[in-house]
C-alpha atoms as a PDB file:
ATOM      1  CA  UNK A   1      18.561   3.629  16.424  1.00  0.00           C
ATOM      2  CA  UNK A   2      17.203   2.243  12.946  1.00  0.00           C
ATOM      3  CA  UNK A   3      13.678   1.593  12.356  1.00  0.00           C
ATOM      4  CA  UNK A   4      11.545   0.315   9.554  1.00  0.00           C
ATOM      5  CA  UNK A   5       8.538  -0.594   8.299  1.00  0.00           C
ATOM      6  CA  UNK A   6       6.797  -3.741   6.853  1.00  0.00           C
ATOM      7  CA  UNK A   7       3.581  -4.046   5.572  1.00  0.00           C
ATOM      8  CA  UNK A   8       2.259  -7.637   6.888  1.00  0.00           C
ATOM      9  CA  UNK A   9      -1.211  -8.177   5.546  1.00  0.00           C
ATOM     10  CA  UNK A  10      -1.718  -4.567   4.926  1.00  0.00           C
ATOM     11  CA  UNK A  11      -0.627  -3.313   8.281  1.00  0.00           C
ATOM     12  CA  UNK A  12       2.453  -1.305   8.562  1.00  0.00           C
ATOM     13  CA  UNK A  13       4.207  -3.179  11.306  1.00  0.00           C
ATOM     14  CA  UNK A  14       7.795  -1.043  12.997  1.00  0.00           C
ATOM     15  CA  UNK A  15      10.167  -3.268  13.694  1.00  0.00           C
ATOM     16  CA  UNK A  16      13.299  -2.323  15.697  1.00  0.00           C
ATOM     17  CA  UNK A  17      16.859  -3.420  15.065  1.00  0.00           C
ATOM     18  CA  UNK A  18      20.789  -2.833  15.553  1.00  0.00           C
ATOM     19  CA  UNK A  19      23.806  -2.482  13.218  1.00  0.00           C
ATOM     20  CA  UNK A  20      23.100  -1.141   9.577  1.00  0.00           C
ATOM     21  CA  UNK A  21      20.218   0.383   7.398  1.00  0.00           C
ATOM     22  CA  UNK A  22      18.870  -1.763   4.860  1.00  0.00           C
ATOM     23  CA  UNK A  23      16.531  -0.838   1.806  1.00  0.00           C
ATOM     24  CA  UNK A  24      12.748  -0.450   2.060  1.00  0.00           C
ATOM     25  CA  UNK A  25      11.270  -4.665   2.397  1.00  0.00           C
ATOM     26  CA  UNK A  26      14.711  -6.038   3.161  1.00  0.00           C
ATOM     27  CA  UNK A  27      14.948  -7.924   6.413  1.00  0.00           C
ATOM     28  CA  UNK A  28      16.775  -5.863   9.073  1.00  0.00           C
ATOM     29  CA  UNK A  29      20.657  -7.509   9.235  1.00  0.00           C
ATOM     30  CA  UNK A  30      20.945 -10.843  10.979  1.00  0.00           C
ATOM     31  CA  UNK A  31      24.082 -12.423  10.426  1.00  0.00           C
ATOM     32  CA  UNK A  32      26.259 -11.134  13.368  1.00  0.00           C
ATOM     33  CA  UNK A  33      26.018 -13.470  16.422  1.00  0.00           C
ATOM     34  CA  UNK A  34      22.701 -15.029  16.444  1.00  0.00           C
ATOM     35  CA  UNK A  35      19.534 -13.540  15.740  1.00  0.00           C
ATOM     36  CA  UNK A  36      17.398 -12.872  18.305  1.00  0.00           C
ATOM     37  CA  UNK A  37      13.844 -11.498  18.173  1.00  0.00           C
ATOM     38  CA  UNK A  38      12.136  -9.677  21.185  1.00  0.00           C
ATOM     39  CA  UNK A  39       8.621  -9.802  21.467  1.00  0.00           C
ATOM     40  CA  UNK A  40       6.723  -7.129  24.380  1.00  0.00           C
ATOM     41  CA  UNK A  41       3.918  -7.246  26.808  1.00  0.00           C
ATOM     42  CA  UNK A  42       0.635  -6.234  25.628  1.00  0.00           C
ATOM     43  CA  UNK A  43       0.461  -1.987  26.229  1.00  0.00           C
ATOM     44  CA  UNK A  44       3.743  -1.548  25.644  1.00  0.00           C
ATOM     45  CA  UNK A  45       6.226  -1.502  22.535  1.00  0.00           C
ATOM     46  CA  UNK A  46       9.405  -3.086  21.101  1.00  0.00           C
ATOM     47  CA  UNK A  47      11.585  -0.298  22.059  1.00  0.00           C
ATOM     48  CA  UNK A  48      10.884  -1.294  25.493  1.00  0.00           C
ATOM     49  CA  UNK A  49      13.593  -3.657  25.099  1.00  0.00           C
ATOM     50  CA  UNK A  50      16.179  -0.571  23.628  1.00  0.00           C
ATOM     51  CA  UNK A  51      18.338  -0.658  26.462  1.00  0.00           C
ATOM     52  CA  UNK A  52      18.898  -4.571  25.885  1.00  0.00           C
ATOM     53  CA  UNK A  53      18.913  -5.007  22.714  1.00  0.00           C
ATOM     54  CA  UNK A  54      21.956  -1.812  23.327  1.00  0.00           C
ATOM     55  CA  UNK A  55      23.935  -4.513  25.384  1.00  0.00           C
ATOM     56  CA  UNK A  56      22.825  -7.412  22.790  1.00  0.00           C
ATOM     57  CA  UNK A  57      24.121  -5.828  19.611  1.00  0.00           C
ATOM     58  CA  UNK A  58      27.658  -5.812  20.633  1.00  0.00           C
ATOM     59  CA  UNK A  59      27.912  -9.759  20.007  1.00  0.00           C
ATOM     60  CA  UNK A  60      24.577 -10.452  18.521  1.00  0.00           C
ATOM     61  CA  UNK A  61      21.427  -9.449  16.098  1.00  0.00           C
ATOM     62  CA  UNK A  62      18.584  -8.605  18.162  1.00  0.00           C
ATOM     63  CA  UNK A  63      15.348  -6.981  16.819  1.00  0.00           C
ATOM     64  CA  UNK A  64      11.867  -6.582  18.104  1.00  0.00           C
ATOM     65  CA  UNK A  65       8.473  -4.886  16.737  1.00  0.00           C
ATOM     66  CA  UNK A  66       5.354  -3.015  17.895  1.00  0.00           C
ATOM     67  CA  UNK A  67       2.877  -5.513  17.886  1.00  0.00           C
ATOM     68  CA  UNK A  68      -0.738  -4.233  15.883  1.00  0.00           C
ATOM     69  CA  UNK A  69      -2.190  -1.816  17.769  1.00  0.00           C
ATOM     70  CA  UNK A  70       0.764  -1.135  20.170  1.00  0.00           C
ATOM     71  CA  UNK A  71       3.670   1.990  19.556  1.00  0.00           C
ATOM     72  CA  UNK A  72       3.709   3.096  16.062  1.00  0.00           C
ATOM     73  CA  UNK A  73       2.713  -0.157  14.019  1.00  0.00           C
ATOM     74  CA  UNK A  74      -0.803   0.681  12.377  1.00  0.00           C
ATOM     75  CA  UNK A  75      -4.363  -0.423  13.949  1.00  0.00           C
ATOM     76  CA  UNK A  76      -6.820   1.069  15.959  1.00  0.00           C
ATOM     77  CA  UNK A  77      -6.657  -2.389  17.489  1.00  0.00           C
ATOM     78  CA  UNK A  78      -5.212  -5.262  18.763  1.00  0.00           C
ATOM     79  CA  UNK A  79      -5.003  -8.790  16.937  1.00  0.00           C
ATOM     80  CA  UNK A  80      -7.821 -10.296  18.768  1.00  0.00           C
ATOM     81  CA  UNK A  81      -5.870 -13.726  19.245  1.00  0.00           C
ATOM     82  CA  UNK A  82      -2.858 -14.880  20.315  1.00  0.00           C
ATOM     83  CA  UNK A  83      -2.039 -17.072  17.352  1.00  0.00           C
ATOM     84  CA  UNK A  84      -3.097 -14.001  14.960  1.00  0.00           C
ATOM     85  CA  UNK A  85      -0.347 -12.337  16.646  1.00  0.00           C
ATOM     86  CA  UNK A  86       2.099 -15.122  16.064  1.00  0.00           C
ATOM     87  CA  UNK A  87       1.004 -15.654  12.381  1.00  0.00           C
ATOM     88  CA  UNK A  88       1.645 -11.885  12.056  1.00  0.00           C
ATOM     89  CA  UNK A  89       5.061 -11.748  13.009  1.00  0.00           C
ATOM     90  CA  UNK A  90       6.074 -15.296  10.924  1.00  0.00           C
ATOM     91  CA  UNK A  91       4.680 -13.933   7.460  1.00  0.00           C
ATOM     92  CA  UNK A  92       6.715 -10.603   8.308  1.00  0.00           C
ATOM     93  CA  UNK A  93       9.845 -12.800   8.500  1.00  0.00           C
ATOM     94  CA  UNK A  94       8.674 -15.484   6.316  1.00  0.00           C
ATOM     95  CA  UNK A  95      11.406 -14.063   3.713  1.00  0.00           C
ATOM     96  CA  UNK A  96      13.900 -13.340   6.179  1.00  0.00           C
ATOM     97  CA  UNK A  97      17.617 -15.553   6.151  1.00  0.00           C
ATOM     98  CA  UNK A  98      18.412 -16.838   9.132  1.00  0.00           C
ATOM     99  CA  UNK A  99      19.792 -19.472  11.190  1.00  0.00           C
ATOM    100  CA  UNK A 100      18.693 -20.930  14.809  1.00  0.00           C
ATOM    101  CA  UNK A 101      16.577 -18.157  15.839  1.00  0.00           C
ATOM    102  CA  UNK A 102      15.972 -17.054  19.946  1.00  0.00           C
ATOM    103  CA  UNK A 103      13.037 -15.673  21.137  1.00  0.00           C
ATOM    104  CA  UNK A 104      12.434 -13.215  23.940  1.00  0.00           C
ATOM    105  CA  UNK A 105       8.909 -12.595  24.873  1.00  0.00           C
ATOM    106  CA  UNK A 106       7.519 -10.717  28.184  1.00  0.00           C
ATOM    107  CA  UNK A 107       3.949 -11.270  29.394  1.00  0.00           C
ATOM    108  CA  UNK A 108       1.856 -11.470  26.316  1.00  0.00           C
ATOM    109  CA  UNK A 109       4.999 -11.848  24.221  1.00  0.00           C
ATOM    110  CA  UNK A 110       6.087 -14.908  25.728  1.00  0.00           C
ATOM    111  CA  UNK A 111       2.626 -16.474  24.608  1.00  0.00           C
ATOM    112  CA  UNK A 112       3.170 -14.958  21.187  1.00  0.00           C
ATOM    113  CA  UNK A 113       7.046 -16.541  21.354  1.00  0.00           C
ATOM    114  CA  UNK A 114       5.005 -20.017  22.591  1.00  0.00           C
ATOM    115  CA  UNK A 115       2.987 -19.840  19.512  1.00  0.00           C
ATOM    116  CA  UNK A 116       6.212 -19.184  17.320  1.00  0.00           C
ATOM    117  CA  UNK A 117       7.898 -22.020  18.489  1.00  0.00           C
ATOM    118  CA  UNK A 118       5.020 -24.482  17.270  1.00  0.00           C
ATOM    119  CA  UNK A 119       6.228 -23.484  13.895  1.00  0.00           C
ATOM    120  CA  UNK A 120       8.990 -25.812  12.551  1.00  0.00           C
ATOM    121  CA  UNK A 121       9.145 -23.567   9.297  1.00  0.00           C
ATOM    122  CA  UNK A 122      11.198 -20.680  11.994  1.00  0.00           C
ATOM    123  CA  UNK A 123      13.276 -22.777  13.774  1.00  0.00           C
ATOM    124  CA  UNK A 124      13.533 -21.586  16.732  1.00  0.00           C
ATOM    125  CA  UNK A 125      16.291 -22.872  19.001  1.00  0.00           C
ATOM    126  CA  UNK A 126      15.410 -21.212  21.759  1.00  0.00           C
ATOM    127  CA  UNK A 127      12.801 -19.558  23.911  1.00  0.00           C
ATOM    128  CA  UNK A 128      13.047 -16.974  27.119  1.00  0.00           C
ATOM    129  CA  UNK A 129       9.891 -16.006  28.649  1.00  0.00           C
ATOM    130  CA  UNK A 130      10.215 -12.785  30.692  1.00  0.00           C
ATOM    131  CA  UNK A 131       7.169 -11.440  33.197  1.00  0.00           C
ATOM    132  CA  UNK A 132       3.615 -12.462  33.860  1.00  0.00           C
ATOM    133  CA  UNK A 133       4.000 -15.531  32.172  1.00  0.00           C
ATOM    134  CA  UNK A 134       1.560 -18.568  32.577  1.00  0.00           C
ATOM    135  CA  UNK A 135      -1.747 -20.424  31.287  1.00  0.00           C
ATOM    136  CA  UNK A 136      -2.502 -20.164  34.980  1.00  0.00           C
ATOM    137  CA  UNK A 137      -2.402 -16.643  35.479  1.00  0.00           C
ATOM    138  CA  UNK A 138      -5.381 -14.499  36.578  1.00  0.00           C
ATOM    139  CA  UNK A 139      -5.992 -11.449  33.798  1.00  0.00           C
ATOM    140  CA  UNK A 140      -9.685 -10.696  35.213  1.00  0.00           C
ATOM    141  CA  UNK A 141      -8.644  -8.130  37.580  1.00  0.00           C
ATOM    142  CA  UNK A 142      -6.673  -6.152  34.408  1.00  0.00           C
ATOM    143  CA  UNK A 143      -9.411  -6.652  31.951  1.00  0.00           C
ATOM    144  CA  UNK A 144     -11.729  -5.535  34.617  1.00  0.00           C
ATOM    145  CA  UNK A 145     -10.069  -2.003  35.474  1.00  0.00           C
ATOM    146  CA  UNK A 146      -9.130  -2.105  31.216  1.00  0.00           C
ATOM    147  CA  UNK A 147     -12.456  -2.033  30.848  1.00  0.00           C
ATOM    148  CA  UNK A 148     -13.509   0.858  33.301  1.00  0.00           C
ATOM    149  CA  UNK A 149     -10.572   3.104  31.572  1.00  0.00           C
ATOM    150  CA  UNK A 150     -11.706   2.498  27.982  1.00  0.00           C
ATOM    151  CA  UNK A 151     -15.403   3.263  28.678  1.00  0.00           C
ATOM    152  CA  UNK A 152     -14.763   6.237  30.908  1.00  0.00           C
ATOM    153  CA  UNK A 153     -15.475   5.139  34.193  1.00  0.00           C
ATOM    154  CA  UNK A 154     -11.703   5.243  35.798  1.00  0.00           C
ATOM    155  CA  UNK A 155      -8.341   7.237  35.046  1.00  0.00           C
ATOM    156  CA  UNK A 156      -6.053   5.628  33.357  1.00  0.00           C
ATOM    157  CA  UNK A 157      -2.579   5.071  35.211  1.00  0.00           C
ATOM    158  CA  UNK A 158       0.745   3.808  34.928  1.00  0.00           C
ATOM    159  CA  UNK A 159       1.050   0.136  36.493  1.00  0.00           C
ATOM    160  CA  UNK A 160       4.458  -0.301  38.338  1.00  0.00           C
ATOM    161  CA  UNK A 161       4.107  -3.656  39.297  1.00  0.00           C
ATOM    162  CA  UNK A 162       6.790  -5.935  38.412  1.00  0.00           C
ATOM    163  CA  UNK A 163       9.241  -3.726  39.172  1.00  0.00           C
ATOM    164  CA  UNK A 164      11.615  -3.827  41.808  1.00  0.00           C
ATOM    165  CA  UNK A 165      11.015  -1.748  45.060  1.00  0.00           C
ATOM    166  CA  UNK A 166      12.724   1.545  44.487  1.00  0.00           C
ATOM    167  CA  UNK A 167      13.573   0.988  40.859  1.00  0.00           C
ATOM    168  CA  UNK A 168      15.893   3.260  38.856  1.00  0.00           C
ATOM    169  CA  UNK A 169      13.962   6.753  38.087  1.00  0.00           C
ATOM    170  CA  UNK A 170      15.265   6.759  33.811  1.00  0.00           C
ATOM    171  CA  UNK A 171      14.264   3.184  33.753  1.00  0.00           C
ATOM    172  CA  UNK A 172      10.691   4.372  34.877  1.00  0.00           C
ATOM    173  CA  UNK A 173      10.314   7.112  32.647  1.00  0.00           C
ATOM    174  CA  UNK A 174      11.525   5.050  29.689  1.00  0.00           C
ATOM    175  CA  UNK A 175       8.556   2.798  30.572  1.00  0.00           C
ATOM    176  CA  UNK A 176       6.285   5.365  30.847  1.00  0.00           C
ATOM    177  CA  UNK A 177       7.187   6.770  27.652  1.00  0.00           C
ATOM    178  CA  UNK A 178       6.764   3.557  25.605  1.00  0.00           C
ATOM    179  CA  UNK A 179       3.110   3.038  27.621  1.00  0.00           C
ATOM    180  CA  UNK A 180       1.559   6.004  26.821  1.00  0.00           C
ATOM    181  CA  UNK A 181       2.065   5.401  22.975  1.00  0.00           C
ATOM    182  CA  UNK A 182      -0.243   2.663  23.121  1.00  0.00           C
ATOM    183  CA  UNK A 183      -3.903   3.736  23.429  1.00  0.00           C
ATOM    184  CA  UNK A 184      -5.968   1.192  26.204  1.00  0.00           C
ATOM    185  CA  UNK A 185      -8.373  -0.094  24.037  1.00  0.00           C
ATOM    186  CA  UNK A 186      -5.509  -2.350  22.100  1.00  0.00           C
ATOM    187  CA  UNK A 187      -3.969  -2.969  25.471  1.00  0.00           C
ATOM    188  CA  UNK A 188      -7.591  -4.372  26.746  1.00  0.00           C
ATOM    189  CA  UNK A 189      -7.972  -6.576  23.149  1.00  0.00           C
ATOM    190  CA  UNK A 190      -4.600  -7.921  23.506  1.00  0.00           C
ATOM    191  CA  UNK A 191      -5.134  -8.854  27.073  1.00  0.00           C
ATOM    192  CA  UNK A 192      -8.385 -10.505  26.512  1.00  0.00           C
ATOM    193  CA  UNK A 193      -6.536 -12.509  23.290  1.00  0.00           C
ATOM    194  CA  UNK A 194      -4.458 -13.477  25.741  1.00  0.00           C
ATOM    195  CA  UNK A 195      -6.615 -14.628  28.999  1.00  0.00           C
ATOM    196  CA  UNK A 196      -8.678 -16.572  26.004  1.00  0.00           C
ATOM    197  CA  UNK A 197      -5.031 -17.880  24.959  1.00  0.00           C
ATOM    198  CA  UNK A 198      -4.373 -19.136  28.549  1.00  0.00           C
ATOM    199  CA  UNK A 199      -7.494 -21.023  28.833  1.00  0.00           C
ATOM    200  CA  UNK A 200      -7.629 -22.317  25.337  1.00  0.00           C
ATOM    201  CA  UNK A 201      -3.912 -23.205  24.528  1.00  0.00           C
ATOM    202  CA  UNK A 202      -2.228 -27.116  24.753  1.00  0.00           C
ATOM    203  CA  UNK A 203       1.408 -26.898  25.281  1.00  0.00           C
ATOM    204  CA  UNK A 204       1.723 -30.686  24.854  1.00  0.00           C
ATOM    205  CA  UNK A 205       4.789 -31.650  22.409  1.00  0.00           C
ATOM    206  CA  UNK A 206       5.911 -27.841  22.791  1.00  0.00           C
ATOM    207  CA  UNK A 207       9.618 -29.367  23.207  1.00  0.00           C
ATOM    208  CA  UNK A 208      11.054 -25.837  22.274  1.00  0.00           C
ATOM    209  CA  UNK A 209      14.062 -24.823  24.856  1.00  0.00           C
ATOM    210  CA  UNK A 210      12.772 -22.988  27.119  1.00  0.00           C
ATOM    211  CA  UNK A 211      14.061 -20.827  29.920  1.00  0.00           C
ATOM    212  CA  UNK A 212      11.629 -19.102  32.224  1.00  0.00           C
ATOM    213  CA  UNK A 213      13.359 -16.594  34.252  1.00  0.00           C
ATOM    214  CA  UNK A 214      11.543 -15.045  37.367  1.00  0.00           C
ATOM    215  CA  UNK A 215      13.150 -12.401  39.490  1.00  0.00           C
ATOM    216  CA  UNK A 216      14.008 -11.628  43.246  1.00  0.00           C
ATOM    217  CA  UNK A 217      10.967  -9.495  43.472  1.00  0.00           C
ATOM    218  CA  UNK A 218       8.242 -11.331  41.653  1.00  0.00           C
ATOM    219  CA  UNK A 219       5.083 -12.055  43.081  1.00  0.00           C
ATOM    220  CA  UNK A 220       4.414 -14.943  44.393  1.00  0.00           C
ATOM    221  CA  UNK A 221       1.121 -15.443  42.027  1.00  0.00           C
ATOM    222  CA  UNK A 222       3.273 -15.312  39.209  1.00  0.00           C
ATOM    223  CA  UNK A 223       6.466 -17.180  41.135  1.00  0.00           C
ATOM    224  CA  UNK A 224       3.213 -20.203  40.706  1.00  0.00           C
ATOM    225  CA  UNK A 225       1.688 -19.548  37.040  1.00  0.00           C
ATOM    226  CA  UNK A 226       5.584 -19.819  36.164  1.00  0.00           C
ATOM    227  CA  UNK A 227       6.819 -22.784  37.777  1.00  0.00           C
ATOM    228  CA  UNK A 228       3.094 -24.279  36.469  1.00  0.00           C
ATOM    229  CA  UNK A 229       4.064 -23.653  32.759  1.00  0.00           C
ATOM    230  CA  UNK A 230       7.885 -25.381  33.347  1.00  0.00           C
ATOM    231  CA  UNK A 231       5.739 -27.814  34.617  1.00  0.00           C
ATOM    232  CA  UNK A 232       4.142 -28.491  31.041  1.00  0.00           C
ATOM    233  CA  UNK A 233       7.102 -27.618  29.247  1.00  0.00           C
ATOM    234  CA  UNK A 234       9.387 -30.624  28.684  1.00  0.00           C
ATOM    235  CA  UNK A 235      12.647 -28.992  27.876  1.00  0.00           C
ATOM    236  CA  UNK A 236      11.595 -26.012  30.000  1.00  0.00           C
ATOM    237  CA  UNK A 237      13.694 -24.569  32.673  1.00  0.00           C
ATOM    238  CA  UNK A 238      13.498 -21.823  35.400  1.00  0.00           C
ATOM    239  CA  UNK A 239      16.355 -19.404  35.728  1.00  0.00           C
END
């Protein structure tokens, strides 16, 4: 599937996309369907969403990108806040044509995609927020083992939660594969950009359309942190 490069703020970000090639700085294309950006959890990558973006294409223009840090975009390390993250990923498509844009964000993405939709300049139409999603959400316990792992003290190991009991073997080992291309210090920076996020951020006026979608099997901590966030979401709904 096609690939490319941008260089936002001298970091060569990947971004993923559908449908045709385009030349070297020229915006992936966008004008089939609507265009529809996906934006991942922190340790993993854009091509997580492959698979969707597969079933997406057919009637739309999805695209996604490795966040700094994360897959095959450049950095040691992650942005070390939240709104960094956002401001990286609106001067990569501050040049880009498009109209009525949806965002898809999981976990730290959907904080990113929050931050995105403050920006009148993207207009943004609508919002999904996928995963761990929440101001109220406890990090601590995955900065805590993060922490262990990247100084030495623990093994690093795939996390399975939020997955459905006996989940589909290829869908595991696509996971795995886009996890280990992440190295854990990033994944600790971006989780600690985001616990700050969560205790820091104001949603107030964030009148975005939202749709926060939480699945048969989630757990009940974050069944709470995400009916707390419709709560201080005006146009927000749960799906």
């Amino acid at each position: 599937m096609p690939d490319k490069y941008f260089d936002v703020n001298g970091i060569a970000t990947l971004v993923h996309h559908r449908g045709e090639t385009t030349l070297p700085g020229l915006a992936p294309p966008l004008f089939i369907g609507r265009p529809i950006l996906l934006l991942h959890d922190a340790g993993t990558t854009g091509n997580s969403f492959s698979s969707l973006m597969n079933i997406l294409s057919k009637q739309h223009s999805p695209f996604s990108l490795d966040l700094p840090g994360h897959g095959r975009s450049a950095s040691l390390d992650s942005l070390q806040t939240v709104e960094e993250m956002a401001a990286h990923v609106a001067t990569m498509m501050a040049d880009w044509e498009f109209d009525s844009l949806a965002v898809v964000g999981e976990g730290l993405g959907a904080a990113v995609g929050l931050e995105l939709a403050r920006n009148p300049s993207l207009g943004i139409g609508h919002l999904i927020c996928l995963g761990a999603v929440g101001r109220t959400l406890d990090l601590s316990p995955e900065i805590e083992q993060l922490t262990l792992i990247t100084t030495g003290k623990a093994r690093r190991q795939f996390d399975a939660s939020g997955y459905k009991p006996e989940p589909d073997q290829m869908i595991m080992k696509q996971a795995f594969a886009e996890w280990v291309k992440t190295d854990p210090r990033a994944t600790l920076g971006a989780r600690r950009a985001q616990e700050q996020w969560n205790r820091s951020t104001n949603l107030e006026g964030l009148d975005c359309p939202t749709l926060v979608v939480v699945g048969e099997h989630t757990e009940s901590t974050f069944d709470i942190a995400a009916n707390e966030l419709i709560s201080e979401l005006p146009s927000a709904e749960r799906v």
